[in-house]
N, C-alpha and C. Protein backbone atom coordinates (compact mmCIF):
# COMPACT_ATOMS: atom_id res chain seq x y z
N UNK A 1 131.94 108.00 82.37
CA UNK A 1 130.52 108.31 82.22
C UNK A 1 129.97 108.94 83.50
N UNK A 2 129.36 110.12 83.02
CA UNK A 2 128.43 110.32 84.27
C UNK A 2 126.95 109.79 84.74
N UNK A 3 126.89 109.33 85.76
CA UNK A 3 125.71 109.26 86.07
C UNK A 3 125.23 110.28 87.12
N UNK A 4 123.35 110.31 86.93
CA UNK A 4 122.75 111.10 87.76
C UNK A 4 121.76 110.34 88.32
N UNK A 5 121.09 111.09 89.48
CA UNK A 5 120.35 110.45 90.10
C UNK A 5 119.24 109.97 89.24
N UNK A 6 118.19 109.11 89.35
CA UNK A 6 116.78 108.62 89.25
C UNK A 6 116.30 109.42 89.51
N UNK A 7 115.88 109.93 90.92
CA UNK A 7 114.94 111.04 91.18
C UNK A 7 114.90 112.59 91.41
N UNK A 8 116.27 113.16 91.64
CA UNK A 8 116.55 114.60 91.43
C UNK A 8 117.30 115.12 90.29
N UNK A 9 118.12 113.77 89.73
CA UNK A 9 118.90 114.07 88.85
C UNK A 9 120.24 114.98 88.64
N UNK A 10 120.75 114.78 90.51
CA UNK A 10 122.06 115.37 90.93
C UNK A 10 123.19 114.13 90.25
N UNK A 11 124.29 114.93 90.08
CA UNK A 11 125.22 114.23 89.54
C UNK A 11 126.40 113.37 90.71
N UNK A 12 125.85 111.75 90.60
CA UNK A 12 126.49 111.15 91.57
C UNK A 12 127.96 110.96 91.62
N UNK A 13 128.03 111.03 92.74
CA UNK A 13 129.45 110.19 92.92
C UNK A 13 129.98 109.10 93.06
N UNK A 14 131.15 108.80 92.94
CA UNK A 14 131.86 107.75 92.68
C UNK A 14 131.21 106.70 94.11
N UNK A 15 130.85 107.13 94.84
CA UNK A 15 130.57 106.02 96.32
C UNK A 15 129.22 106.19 96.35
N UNK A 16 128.39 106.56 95.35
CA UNK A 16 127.26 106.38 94.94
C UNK A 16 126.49 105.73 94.48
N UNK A 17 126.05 104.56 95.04
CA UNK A 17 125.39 103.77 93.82
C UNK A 17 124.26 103.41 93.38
N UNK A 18 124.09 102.35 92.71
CA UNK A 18 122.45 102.22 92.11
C UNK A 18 121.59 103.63 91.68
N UNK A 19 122.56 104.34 90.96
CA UNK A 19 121.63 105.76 90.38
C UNK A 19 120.45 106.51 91.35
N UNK A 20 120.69 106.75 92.47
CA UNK A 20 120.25 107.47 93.39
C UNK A 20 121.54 107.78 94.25
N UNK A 21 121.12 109.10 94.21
CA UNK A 21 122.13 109.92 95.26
C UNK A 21 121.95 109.49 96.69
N UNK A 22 122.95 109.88 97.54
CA UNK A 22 122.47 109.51 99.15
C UNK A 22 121.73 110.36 99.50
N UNK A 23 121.22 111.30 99.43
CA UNK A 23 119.98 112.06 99.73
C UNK A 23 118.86 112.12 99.34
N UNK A 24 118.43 111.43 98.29
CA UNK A 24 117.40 110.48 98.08
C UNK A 24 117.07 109.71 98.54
N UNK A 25 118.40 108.35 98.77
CA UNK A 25 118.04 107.69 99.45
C UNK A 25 117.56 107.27 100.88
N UNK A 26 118.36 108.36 101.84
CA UNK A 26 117.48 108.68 103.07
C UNK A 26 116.50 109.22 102.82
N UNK A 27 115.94 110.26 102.20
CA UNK A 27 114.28 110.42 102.13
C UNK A 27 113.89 109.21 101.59
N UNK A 28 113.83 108.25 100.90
CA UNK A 28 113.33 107.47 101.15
C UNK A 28 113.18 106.30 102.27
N UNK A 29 114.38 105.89 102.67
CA UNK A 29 114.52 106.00 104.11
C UNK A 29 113.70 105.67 104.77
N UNK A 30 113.59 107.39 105.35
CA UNK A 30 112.22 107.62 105.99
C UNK A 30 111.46 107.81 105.94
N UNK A 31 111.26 107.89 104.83
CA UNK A 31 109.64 107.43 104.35
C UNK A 31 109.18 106.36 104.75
N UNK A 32 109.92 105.33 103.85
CA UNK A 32 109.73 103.75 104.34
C UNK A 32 109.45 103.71 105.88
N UNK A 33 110.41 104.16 106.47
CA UNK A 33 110.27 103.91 108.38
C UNK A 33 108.73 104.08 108.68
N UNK A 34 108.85 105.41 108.45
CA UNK A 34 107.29 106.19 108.60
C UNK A 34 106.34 105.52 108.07
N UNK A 35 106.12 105.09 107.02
CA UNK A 35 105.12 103.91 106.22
C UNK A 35 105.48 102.21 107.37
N UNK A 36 106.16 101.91 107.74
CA UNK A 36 106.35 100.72 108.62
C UNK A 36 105.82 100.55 109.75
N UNK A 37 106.38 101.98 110.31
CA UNK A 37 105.96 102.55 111.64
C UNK A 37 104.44 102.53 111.77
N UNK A 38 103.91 102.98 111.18
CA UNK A 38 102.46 103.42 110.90
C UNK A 38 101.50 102.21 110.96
N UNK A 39 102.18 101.15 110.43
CA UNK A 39 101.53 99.71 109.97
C UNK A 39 101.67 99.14 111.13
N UNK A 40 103.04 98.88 112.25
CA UNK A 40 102.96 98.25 112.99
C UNK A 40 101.98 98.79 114.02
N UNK A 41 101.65 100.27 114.30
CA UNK A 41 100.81 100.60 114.95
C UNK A 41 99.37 99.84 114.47
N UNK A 42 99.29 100.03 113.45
CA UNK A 42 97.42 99.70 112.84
C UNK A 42 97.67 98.05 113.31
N UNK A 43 98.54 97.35 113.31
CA UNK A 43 98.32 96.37 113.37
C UNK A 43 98.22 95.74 115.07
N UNK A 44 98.96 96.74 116.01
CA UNK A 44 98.26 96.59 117.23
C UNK A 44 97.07 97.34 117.69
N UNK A 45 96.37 98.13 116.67
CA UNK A 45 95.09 98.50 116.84
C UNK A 45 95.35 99.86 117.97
N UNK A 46 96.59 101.02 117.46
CA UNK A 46 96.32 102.20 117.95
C UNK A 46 95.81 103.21 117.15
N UNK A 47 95.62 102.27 115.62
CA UNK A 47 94.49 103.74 114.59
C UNK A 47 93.42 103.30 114.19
């Protein structure tokens, strides 16, 4: 069976898992970082 990604819908590979490609999953990633990052700042009161 093939599977594809969740969110681009590239066709994964075998060392691929949970239906997201690895290049999805680093953009999400860093997203997340960036969304973390952002919070720990607000929360020492630099925004």
């Amino acid at each position: 069976m093939i599977k594809k990604c969740k969110q681009c819908g590239k066709v994964l590979t075998s060392g691929e898992s949970n239906n997201v490609c690895d290049n999805c999953r680093k953009l999400k990633r860093d997203k997340q970082k960036a969304v973390n990052d952002a919070r720990k700042l607000k929360k020492k009161g630099h925004l």
